[in-house]
PDB file of N, CA and C in Angstrom:
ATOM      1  N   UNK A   1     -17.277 -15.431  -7.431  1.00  0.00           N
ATOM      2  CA  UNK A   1     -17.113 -14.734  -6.173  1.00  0.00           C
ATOM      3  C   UNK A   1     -16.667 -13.303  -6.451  1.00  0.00           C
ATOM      4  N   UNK A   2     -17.315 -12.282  -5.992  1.00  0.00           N
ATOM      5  CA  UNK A   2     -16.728 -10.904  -5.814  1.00  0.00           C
ATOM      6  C   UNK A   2     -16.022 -10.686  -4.771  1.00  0.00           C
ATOM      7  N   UNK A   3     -14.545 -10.333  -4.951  1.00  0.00           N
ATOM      8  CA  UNK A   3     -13.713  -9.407  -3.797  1.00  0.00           C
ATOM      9  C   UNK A   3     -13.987  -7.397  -4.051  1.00  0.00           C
ATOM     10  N   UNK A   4     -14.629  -7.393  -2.862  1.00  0.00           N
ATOM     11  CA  UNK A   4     -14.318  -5.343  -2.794  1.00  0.00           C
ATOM     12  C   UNK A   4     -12.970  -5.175  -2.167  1.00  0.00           C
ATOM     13  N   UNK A   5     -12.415  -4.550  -3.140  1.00  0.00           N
ATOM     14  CA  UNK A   5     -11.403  -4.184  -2.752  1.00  0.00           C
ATOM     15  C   UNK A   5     -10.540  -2.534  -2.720  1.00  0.00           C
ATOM     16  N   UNK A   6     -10.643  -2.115  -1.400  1.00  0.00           N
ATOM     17  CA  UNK A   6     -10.337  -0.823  -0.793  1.00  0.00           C
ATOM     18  C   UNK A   6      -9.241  -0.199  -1.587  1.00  0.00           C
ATOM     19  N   UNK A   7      -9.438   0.588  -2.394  1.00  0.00           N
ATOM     20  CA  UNK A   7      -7.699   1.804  -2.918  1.00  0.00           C
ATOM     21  C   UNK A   7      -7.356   2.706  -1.875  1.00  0.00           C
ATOM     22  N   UNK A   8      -6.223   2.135  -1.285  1.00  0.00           N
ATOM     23  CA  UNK A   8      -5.716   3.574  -0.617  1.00  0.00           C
ATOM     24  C   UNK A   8      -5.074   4.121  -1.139  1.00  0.00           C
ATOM     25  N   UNK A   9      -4.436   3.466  -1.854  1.00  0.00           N
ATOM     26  CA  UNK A   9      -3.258   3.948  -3.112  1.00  0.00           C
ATOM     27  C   UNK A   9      -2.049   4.618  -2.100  1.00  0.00           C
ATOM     28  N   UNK A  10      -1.925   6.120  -2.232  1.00  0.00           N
ATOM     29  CA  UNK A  10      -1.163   6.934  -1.497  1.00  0.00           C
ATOM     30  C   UNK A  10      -1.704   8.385  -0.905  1.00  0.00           C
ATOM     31  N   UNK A  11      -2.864   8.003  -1.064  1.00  0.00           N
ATOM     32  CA  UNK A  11      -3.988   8.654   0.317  1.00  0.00           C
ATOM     33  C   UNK A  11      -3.979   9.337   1.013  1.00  0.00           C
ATOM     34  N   UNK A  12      -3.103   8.233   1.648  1.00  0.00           N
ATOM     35  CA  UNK A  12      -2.608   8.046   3.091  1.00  0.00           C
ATOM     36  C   UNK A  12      -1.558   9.597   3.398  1.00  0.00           C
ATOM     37  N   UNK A  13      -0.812   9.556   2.225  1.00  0.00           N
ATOM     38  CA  UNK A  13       0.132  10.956   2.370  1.00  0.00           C
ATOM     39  C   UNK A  13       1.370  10.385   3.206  1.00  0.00           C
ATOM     40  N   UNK A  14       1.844   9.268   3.224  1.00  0.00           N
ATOM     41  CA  UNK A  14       2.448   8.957   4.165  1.00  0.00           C
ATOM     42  C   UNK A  14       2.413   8.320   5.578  1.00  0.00           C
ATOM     43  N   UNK A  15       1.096   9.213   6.132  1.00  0.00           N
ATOM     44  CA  UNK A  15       0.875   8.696   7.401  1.00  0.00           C
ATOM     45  C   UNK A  15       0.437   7.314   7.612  1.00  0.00           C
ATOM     46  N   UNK A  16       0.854   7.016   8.505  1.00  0.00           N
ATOM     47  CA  UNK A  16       0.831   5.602   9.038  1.00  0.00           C
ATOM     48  C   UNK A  16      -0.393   5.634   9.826  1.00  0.00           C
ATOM     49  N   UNK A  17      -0.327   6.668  10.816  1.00  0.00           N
ATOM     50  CA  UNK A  17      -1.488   6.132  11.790  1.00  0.00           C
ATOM     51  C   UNK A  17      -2.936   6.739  10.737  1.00  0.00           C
ATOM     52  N   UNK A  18      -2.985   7.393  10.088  1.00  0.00           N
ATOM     53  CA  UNK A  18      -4.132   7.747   8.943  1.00  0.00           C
ATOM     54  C   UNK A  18      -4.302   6.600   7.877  1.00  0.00           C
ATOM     55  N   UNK A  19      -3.520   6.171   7.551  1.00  0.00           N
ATOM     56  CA  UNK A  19      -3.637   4.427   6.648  1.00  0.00           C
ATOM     57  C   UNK A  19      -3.895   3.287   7.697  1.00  0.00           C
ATOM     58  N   UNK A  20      -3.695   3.790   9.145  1.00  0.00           N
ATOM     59  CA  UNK A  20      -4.151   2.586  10.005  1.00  0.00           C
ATOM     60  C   UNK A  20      -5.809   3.083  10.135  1.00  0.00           C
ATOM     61  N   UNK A  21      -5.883   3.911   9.825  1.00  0.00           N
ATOM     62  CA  UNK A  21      -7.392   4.245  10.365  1.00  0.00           C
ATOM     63  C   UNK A  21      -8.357   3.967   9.049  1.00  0.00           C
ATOM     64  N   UNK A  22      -7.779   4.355   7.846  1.00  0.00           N
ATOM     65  CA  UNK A  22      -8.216   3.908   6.564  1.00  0.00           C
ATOM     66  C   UNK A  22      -8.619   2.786   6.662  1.00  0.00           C
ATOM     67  N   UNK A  23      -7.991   1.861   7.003  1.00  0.00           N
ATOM     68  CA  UNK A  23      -7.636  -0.039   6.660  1.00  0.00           C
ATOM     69  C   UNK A  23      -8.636  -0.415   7.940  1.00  0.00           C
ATOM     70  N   UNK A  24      -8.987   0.161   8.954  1.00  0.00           N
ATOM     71  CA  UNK A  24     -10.076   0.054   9.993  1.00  0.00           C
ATOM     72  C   UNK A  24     -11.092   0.492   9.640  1.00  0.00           C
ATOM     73  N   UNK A  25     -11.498   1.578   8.904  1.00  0.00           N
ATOM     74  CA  UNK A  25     -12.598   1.775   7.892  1.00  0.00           C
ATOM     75  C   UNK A  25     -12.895   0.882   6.853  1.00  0.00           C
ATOM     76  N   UNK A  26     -12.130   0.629   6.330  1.00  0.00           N
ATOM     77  CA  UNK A  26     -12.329  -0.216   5.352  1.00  0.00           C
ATOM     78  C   UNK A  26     -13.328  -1.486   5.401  1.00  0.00           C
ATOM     79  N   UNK A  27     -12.256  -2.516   6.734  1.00  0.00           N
ATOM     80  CA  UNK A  27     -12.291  -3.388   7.046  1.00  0.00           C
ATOM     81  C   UNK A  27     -14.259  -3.200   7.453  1.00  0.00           C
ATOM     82  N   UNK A  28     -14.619  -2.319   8.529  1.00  0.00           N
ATOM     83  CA  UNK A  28     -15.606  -1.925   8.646  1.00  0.00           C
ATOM     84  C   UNK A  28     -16.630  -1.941   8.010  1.00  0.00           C
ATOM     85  N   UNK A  29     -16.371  -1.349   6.688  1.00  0.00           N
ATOM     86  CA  UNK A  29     -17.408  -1.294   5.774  1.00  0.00           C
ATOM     87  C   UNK A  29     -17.705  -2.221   4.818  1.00  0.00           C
ATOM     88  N   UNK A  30     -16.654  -3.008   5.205  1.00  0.00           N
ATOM     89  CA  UNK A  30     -16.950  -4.957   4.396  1.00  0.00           C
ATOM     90  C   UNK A  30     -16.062  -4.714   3.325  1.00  0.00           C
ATOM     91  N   UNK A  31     -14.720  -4.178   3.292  1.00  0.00           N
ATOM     92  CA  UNK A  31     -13.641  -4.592   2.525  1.00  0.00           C
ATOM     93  C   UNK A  31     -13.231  -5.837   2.544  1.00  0.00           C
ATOM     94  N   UNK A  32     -12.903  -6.870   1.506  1.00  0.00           N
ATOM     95  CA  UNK A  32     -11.985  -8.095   1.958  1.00  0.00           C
ATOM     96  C   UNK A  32     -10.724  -7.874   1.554  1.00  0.00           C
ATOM     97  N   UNK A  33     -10.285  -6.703   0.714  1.00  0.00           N
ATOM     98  CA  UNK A  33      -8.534  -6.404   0.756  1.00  0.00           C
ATOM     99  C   UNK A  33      -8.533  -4.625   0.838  1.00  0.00           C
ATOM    100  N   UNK A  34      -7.412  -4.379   1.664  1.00  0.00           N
ATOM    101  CA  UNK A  34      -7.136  -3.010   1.194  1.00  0.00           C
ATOM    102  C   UNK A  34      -6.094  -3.143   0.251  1.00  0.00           C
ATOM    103  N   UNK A  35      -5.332  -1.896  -0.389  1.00  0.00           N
ATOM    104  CA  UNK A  35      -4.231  -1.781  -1.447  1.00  0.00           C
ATOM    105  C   UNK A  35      -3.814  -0.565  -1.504  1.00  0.00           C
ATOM    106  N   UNK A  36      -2.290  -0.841  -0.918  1.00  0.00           N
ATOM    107  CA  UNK A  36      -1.231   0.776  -1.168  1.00  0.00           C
ATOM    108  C   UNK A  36      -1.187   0.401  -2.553  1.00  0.00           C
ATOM    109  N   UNK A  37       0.202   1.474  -2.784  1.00  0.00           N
ATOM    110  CA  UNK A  37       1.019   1.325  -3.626  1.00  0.00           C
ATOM    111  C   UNK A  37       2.568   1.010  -3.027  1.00  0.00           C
ATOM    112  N   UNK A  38       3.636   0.861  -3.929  1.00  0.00           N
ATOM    113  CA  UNK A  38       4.936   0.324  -3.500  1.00  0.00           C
ATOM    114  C   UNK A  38       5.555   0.788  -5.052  1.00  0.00           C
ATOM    115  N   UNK A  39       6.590   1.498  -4.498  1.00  0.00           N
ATOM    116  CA  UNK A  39       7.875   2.275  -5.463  1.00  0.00           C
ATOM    117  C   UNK A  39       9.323   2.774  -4.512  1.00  0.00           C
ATOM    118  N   UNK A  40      10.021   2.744  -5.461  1.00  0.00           N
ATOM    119  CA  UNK A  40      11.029   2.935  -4.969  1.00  0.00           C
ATOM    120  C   UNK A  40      11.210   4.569  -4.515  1.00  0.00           C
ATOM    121  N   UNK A  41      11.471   5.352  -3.909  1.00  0.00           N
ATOM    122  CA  UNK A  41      11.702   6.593  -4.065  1.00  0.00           C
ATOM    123  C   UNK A  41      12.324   7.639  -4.966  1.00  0.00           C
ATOM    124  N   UNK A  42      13.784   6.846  -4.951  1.00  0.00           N
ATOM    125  CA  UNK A  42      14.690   6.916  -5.589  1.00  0.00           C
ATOM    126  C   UNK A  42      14.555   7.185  -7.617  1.00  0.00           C
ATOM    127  N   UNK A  43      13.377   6.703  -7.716  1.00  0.00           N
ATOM    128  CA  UNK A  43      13.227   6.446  -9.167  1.00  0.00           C
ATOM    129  C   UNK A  43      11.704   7.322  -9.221  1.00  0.00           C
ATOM    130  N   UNK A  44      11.682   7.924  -8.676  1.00  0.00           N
ATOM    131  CA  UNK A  44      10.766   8.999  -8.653  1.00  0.00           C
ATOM    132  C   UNK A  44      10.933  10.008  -9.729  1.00  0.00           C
ATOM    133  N   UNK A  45      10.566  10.270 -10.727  1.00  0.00           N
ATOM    134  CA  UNK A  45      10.725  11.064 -11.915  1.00  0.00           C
ATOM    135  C   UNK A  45      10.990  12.728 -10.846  1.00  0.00           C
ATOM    136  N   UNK A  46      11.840  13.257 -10.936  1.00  0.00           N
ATOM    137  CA  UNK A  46      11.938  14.844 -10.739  1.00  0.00           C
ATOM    138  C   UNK A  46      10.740  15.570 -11.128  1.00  0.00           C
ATOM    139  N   UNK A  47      10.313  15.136 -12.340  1.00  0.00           N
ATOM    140  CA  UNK A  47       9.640  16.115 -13.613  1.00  0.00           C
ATOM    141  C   UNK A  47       8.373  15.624 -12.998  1.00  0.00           C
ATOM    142  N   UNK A  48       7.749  14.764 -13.048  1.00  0.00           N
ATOM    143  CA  UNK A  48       6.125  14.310 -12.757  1.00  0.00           C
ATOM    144  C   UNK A  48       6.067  15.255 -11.718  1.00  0.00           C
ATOM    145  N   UNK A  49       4.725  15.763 -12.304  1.00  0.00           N
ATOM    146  CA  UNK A  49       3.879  17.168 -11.491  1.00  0.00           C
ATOM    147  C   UNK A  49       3.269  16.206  -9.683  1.00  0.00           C
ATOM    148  N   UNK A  50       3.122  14.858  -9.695  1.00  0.00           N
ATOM    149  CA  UNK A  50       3.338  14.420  -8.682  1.00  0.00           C
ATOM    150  C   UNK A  50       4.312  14.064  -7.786  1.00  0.00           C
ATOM    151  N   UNK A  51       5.781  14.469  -8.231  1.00  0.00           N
ATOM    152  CA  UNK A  51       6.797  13.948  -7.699  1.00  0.00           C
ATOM    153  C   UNK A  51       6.582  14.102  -5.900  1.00  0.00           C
ATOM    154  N   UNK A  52       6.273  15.731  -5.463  1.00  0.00           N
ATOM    155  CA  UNK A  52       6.205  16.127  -4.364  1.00  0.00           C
ATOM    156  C   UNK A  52       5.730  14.954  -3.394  1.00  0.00           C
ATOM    157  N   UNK A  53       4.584  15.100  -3.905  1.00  0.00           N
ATOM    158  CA  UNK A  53       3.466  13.960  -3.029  1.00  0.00           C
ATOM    159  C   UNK A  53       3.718  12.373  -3.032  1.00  0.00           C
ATOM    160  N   UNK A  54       4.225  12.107  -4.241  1.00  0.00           N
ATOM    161  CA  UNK A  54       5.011  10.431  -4.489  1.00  0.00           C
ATOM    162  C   UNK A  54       5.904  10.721  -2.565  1.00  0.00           C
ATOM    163  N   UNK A  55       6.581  11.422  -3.227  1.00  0.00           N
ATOM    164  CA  UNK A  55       8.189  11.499  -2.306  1.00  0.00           C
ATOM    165  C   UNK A  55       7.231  11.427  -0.580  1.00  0.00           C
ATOM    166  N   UNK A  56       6.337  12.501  -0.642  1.00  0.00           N
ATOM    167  CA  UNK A  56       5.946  12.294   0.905  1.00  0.00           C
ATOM    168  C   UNK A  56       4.827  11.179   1.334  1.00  0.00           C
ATOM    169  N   UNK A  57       4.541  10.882   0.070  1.00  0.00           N
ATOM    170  CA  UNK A  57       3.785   9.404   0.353  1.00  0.00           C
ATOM    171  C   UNK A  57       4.561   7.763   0.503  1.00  0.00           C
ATOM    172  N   UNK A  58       5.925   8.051   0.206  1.00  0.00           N
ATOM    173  CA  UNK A  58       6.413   6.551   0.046  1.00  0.00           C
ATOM    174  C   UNK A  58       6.145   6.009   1.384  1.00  0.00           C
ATOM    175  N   UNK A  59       5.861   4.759   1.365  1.00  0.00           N
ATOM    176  CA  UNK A  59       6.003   3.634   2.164  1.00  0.00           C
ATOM    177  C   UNK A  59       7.618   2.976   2.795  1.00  0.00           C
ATOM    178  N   UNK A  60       7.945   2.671   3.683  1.00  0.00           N
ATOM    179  CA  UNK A  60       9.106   2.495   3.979  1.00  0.00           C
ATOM    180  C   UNK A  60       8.724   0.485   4.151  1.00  0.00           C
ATOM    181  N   UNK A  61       9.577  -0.452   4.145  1.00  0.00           N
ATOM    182  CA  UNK A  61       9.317  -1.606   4.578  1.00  0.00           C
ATOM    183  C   UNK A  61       8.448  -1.908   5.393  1.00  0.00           C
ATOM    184  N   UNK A  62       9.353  -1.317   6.875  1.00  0.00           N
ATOM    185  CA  UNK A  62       8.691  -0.970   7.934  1.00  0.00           C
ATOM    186  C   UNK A  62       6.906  -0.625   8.209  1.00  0.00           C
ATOM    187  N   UNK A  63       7.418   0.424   6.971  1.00  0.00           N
ATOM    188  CA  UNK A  63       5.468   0.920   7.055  1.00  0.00           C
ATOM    189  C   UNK A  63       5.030  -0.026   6.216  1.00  0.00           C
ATOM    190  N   UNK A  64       4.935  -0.853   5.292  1.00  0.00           N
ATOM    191  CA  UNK A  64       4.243  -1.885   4.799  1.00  0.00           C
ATOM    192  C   UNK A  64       4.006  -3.002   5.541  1.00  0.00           C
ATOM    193  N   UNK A  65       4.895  -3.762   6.170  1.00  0.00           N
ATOM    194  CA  UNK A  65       5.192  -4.300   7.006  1.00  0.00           C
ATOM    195  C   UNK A  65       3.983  -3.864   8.138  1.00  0.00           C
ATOM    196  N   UNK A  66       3.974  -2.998   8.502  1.00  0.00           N
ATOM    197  CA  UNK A  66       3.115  -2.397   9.756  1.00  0.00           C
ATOM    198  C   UNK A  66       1.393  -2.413   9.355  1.00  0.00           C
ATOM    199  N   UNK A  67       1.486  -2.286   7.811  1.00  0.00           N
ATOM    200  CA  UNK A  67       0.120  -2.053   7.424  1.00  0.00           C
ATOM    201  C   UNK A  67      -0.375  -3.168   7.258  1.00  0.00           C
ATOM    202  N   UNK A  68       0.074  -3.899   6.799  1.00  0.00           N
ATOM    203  CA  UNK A  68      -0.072  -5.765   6.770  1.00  0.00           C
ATOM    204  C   UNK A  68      -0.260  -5.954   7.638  1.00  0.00           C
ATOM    205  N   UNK A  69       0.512  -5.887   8.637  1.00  0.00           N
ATOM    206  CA  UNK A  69       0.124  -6.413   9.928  1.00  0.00           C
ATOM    207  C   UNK A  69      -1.599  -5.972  10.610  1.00  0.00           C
ATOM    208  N   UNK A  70      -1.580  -4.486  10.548  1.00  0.00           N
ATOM    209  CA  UNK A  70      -3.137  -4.158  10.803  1.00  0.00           C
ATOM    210  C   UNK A  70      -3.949  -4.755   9.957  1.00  0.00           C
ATOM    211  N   UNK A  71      -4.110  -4.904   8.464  1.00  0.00           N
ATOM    212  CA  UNK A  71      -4.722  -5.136   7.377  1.00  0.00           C
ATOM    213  C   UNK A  71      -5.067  -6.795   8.034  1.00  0.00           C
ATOM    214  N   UNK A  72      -4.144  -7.969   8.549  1.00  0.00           N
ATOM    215  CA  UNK A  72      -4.416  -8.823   9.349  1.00  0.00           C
ATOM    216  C   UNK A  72      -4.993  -9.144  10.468  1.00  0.00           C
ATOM    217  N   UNK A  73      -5.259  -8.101  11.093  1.00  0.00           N
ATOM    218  CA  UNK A  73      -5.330  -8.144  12.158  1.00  0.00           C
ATOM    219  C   UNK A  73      -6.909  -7.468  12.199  1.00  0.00           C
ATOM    220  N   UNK A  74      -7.690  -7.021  11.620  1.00  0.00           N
ATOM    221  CA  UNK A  74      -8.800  -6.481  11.132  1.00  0.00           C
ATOM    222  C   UNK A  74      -9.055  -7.141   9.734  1.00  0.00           C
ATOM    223  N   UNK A  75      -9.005  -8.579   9.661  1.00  0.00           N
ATOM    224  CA  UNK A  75      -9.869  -9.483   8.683  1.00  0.00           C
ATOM    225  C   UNK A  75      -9.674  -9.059   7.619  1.00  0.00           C
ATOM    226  N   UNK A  76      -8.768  -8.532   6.861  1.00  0.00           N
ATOM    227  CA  UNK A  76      -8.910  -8.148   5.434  1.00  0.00           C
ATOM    228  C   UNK A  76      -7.419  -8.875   4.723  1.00  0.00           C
ATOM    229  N   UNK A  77      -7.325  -8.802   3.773  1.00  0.00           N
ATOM    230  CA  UNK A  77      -6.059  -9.059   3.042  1.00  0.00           C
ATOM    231  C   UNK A  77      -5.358  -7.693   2.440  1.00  0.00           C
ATOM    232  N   UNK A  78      -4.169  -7.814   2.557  1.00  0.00           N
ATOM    233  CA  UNK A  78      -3.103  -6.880   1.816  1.00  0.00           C
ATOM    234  C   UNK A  78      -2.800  -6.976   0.810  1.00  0.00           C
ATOM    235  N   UNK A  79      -2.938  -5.938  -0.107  1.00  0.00           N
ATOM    236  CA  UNK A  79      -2.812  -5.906  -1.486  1.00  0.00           C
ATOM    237  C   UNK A  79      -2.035  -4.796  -1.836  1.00  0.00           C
ATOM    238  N   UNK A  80      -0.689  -4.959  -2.589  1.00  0.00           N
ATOM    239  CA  UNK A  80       0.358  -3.436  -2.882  1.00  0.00           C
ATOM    240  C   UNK A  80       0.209  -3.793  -4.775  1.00  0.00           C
ATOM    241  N   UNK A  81       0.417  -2.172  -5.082  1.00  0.00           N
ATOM    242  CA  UNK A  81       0.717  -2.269  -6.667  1.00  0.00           C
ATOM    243  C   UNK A  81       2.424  -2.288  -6.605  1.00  0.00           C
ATOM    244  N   UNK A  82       2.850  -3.215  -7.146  1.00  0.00           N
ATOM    245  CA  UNK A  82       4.930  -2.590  -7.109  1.00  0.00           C
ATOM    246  C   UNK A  82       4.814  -1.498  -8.355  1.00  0.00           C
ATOM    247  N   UNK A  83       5.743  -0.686  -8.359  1.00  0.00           N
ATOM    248  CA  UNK A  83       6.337   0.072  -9.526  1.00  0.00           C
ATOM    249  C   UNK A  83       7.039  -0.085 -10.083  1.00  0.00           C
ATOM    250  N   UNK A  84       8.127  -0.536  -9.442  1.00  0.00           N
ATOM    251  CA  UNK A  84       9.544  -1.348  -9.659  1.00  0.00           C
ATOM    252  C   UNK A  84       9.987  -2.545  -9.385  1.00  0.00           C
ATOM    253  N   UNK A  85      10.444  -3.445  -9.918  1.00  0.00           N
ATOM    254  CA  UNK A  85      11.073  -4.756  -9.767  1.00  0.00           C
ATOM    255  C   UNK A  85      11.881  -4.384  -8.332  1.00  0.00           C
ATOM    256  N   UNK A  86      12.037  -3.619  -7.462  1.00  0.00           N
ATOM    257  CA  UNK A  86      13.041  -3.255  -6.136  1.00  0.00           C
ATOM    258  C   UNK A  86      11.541  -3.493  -5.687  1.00  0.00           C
ATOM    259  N   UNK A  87      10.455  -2.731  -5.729  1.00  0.00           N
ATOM    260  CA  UNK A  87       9.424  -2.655  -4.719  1.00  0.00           C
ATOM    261  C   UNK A  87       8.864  -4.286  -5.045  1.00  0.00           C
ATOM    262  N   UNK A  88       8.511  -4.858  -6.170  1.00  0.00           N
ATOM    263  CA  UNK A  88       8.019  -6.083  -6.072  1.00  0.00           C
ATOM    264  C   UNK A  88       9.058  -6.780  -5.352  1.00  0.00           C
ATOM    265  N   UNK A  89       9.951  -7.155  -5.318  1.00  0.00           N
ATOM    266  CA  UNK A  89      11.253  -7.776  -4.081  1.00  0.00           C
ATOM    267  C   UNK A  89      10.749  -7.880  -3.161  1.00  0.00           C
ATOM    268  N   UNK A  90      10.532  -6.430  -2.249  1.00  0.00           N
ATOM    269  CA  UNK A  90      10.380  -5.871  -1.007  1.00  0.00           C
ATOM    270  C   UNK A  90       9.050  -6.546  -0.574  1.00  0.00           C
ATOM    271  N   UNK A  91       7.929  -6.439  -1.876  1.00  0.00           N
ATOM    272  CA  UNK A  91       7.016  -7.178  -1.079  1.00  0.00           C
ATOM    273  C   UNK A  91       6.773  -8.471  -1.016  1.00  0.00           C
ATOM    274  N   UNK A  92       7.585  -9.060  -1.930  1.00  0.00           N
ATOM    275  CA  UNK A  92       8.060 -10.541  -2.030  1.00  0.00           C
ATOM    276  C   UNK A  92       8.034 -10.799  -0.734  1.00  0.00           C
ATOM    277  N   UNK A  93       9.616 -10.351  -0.251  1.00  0.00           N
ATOM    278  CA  UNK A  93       9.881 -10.378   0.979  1.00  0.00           C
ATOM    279  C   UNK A  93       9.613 -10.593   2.350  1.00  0.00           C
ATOM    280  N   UNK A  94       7.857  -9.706   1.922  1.00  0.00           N
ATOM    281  CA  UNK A  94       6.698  -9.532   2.875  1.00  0.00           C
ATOM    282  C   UNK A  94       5.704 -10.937   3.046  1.00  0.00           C
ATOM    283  N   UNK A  95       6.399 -11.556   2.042  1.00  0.00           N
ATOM    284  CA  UNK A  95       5.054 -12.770   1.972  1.00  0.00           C
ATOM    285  C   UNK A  95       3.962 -12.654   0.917  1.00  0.00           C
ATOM    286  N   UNK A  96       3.961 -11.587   0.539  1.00  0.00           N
ATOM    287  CA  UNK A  96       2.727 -11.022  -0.752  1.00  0.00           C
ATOM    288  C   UNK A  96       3.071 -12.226  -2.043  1.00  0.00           C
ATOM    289  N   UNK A  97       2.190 -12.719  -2.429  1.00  0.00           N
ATOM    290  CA  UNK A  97       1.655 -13.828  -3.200  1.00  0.00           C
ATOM    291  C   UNK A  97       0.924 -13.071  -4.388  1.00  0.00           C
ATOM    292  N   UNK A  98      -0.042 -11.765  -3.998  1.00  0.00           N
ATOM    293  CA  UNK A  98      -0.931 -11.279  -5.066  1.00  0.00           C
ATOM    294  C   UNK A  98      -0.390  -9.682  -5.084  1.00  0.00           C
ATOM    295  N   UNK A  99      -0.415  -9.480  -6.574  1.00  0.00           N
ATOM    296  CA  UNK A  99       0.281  -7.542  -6.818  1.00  0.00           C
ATOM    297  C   UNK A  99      -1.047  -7.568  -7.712  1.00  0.00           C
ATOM    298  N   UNK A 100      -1.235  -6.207  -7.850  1.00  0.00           N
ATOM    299  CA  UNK A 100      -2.203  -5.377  -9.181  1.00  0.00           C
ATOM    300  C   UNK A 100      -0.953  -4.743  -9.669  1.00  0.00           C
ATOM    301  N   UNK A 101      -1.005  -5.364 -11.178  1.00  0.00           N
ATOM    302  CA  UNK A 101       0.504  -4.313 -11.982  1.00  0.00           C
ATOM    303  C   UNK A 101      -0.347  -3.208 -12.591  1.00  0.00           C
ATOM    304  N   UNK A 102       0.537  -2.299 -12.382  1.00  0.00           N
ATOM    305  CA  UNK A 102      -0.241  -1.389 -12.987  1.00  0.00           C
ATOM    306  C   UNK A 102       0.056  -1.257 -14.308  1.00  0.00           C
TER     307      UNK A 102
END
């Protein structure tokens, strides 16, 4: 069996209602999972030339939580990468069964 499976990674930039519209595209175009990412903020390297964009892309619970919920709700499955043993928790938490480690 092949799963296509959607990268939003951190895309999204943060936005919620732009990762809700992603994950409705997706779903659309015959995705069967989308996939953020999941990190802690906090452990965000200073130095990585991405730090900026990490920092305004994090996901909050809430917003994972919220994206799952759409990602359900438009036939697809939710899929997060953790970064950290804090973010794999969090999506524990969520019910998530399947991670991509990076």
């Amino acid at each position: 069996m092949t799963e296509l499976c959607a990268e939003l990674a951190s895309s999204h930039g943060g936005d919620i209602e732009l990762a809700e519209r992603m994950i409705v595209a997706c779903a659309a175009a015959g995705a069967d999972t989308v996939k953020v990412q999941s990190y802690s903020r906090e452990r965000i390297n200073p130095r990585d030339p991405q730090a900026d964009w990490l920092r305004k892309a994090w996901l909050s619970v809430e917003a994972l939580s919220e994206l799952q919920a759409i990602a359900k709700g438009n036939g697809v499955q939710f899929l997060a990468t953790p970064f950290d043993s804090a973010s794999l928790s969090i999506l524990r938490g969520l019910g998530l069964t399947r991670f991509k480690i990076a």
